[in-house]
Each structure stands twice: as C-alpha cells, then as structure tokens.
Protein backbone atom coordinates (compact mmCIF):
# COMPACT_ATOMS: atom_id res chain seq x y z
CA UNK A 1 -1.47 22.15 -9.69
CA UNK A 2 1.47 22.16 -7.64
CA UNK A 3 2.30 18.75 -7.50
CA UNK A 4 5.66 19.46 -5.21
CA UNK A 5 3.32 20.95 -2.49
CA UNK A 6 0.75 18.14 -3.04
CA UNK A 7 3.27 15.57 -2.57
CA UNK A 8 5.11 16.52 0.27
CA UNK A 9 2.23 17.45 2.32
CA UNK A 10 1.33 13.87 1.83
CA UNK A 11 4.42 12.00 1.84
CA UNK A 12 4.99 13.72 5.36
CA UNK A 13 1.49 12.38 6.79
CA UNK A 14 3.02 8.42 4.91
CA UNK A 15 6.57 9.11 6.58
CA UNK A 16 4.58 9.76 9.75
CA UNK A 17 2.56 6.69 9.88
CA UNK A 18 5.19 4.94 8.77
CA UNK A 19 3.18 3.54 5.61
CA UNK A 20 5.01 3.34 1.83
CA UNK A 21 3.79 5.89 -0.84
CA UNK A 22 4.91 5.68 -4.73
CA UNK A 23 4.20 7.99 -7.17
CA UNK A 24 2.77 6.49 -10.16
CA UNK A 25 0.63 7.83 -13.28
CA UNK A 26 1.53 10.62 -15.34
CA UNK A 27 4.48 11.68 -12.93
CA UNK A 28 5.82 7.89 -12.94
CA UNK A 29 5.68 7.67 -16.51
CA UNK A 30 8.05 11.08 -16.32
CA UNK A 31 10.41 9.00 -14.29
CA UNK A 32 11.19 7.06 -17.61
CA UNK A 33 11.54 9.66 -20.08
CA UNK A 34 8.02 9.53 -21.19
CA UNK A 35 6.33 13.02 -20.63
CA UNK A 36 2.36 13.25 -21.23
CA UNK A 37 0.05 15.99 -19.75
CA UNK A 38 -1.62 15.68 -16.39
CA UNK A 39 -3.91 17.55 -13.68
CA UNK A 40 -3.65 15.31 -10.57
CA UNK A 41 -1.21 13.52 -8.86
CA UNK A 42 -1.31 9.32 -8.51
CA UNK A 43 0.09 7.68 -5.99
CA UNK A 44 -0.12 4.44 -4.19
CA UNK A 45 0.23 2.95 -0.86
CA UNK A 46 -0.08 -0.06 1.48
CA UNK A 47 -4.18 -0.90 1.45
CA UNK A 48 -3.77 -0.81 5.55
CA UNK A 49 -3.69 3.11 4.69
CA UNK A 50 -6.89 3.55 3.43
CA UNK A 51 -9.18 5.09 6.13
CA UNK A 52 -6.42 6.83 7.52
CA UNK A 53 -5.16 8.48 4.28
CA UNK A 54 -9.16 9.39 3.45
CA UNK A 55 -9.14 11.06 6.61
CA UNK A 56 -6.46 12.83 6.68
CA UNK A 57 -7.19 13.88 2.65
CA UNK A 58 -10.30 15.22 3.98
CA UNK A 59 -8.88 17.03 7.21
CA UNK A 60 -7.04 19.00 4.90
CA UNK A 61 -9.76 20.14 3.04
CA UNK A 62 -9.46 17.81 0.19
CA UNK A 63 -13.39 16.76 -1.01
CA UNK A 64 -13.51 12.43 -1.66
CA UNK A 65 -15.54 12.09 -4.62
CA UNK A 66 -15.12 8.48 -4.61
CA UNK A 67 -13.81 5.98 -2.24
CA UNK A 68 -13.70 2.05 -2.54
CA UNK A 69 -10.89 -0.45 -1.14
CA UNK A 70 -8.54 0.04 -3.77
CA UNK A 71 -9.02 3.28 -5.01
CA UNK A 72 -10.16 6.94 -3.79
CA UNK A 73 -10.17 9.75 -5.78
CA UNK A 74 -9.58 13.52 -3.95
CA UNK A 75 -10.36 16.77 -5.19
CA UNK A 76 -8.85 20.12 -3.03
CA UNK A 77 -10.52 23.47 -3.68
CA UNK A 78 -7.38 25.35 -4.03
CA UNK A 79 -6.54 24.68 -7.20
CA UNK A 80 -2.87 25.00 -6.46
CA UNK A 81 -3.38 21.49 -4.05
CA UNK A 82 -5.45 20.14 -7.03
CA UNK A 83 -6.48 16.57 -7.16
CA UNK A 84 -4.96 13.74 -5.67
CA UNK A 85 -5.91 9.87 -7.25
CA UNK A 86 -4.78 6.69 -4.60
CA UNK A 87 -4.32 3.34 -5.60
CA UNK A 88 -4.20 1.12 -1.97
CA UNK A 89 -2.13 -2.61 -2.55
CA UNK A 90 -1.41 -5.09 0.07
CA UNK A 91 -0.18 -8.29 0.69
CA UNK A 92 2.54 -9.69 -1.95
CA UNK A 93 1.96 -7.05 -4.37
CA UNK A 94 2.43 -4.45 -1.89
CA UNK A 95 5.81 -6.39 -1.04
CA UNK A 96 7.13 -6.51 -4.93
CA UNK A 97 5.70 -3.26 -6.03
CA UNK A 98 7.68 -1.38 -3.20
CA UNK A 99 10.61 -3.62 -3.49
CA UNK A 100 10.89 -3.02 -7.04
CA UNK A 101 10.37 0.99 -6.89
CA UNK A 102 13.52 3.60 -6.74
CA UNK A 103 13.90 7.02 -5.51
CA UNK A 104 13.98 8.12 -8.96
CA UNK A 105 11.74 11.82 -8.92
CA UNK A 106 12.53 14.92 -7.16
CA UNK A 107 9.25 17.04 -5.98
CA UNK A 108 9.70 20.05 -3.54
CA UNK A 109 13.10 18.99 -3.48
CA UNK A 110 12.24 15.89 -1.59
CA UNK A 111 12.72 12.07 -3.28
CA UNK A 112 9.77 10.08 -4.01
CA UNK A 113 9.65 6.59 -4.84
CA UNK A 114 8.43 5.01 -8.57
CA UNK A 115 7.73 1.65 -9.22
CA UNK A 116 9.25 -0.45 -11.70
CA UNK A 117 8.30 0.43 -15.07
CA UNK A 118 6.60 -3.85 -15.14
CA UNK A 119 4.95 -2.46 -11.88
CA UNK A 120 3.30 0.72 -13.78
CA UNK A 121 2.57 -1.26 -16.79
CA UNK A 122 0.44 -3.72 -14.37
CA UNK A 123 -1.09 -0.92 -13.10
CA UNK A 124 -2.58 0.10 -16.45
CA UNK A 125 -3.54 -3.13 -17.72
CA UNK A 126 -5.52 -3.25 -14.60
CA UNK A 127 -6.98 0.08 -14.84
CA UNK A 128 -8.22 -0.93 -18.61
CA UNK A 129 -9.67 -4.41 -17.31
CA UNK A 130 -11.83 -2.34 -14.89
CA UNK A 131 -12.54 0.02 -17.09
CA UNK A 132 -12.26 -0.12 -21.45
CA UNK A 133 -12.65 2.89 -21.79
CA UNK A 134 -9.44 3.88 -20.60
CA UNK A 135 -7.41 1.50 -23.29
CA UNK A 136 -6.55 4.34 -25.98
CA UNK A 137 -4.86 6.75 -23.24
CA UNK A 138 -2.99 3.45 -21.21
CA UNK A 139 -2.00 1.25 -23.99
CA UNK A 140 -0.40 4.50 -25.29
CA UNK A 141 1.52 4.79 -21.88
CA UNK A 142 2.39 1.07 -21.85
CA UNK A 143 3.30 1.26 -25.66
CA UNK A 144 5.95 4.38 -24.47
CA UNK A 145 7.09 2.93 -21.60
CA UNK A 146 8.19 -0.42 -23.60
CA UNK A 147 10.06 1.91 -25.80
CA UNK A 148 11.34 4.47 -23.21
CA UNK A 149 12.86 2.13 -20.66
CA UNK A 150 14.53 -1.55 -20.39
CA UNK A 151 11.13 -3.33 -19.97
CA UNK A 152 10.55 -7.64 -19.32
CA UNK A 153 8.18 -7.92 -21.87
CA UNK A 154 7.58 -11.72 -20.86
CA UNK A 155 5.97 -10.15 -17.10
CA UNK A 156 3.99 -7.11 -19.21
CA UNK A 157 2.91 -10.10 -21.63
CA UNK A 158 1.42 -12.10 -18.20
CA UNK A 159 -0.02 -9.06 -17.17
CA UNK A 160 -2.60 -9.07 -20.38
CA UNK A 161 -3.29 -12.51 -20.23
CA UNK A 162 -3.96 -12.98 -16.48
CA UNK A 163 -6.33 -9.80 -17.06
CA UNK A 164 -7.81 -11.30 -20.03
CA UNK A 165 -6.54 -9.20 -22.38
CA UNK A 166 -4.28 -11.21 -24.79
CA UNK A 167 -5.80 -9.28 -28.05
CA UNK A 168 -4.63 -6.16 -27.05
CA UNK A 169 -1.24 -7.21 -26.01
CA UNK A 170 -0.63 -9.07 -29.31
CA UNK A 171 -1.54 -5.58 -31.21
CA UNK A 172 0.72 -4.01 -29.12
CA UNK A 173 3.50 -6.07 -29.42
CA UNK A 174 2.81 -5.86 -33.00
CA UNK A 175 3.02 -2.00 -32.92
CA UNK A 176 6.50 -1.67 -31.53
C-alpha cells in the first residue's frame, strides 16, 4: 500500500470540506518511535464527516465493507490505494483529540496530524472494550507507547477504568 497516495487523496477531500483528519493506528504509533507492521491506513475525523467521507471513499472506487456511526472500514481494489479504516468523534472528544494532535508525520511530502500519544492510547482501550479479541496486539501498542514517549499515565490509567478494564491496566502497569 501506498499510504502517501492514500493519504493525500483523502486529506485533500478533509481540507476541502473543511473537516479535521488525524492519522492514528499503526502510522500514529510511528509518530512516537514505535514501528509495528501494517496494511491499511487509520485515520479519524469529526463524526459530522461520516456520510460524506463514505461517499466520497466509494466514488473513488474504494468498496465499504462495513459502516456504523463511529467506524467504517474501506477496501480499494488497487492494491497500491489499499485499505483505508475511519474512526468518526464528535463533540468534546473531537475538541481535545484535535487540540491535542501535532503535525508530527510527513506522507507524500504533505504534514498530517497525530493525536496525543493519551489520545491513541484511548483509542485502543476502546477498541479492546468493543472487541477482546484485539487486547494482545493493543495492549502491546499501549505497553510501547508508555515506554516510547512522555505518557500521563494517571489519564491512560482513567481510560481502563472508565472502560472497565482495571485488570488489564494493573498487569500492564506491572509489566513496565
């Protein structure tokens, strides 16, 4: 996947419409110093987005194999365009998440935005509330990232308890 071309097709359709777009997952992580394999490219954007960004996914050949109000996954044909993974936020996390994120990756020689490395760690522990089977692959992320970058452990500690997940941030915090 080229995930230059991939992004700046679509952070010209967000700079367009005038809507915020982070880059987030694999490529986030990156921003931090902590490098891990990946075939699509995450990003996220204001929830107000969503149909639009769909849409315009689509128009560009891109098929939606799943769509819901927070989430819709894209999958492009051309292999080169690859697949594309978008996380929709609004109200006062969309606010904090976006005024927390830096211009902090280049991609096709263009700036994109990453949230804080708090925000990403949110991010996962809701991702592994939703669904357990993801914990191995994003506690491992979260466990980097609070070793990789200057992290406030007491927000990624309310993270895991507000999800319900106070085990696994005590075994965590007892693996570092």
């Amino acid at each position: 996947m080229d995930f230059g071309r991939a992004f700046s097709t679509v952070a010209d359709f967000f700079e367009r419409e005038g809507f915020p777009v982070a880059v987030v997952g694999a490529l986030g992580l990156h921003a931090f110093g902590v490098t891990r394999a990946t075939q699509d490219l995450d990003l996220v954007t204001d929830a107000a987005a969503r149909l639009k960004t769909v849409a315009f996914l689509e128009s560009l050949g891109y098929e939606t194999l799943y769509a819901s109000e927070g989430y819709s996954n894209h999958l492009h044909r051309d292999a080169m365009l690859g697949r594309i993974d978008m996380i929709y936020v609004g109200g006062e996390t969309l606010r904090q998440l976006f005024e927390g994120s830096k211009e902090l990756l280049t991609l096709d020689g263009r700036l994109a935005r990453v949230p804080s490395p708090e925000h990403l760690i949110a991010m996962k522990v809701q991702a592994i509330k939703n669904d357990p089977a993801r914990s191995f692959q994003d506690l491992a992320d979260v466990r980097s990232l609070l070793m990789a970058a200057p992290v406030d452990r007491g927000k990624v500690e309310g993270y895991f308890r507000r999800a319900g997940l106070e085990g696994k941030w005590d075994e965590l915090r007892k693996s570092l």
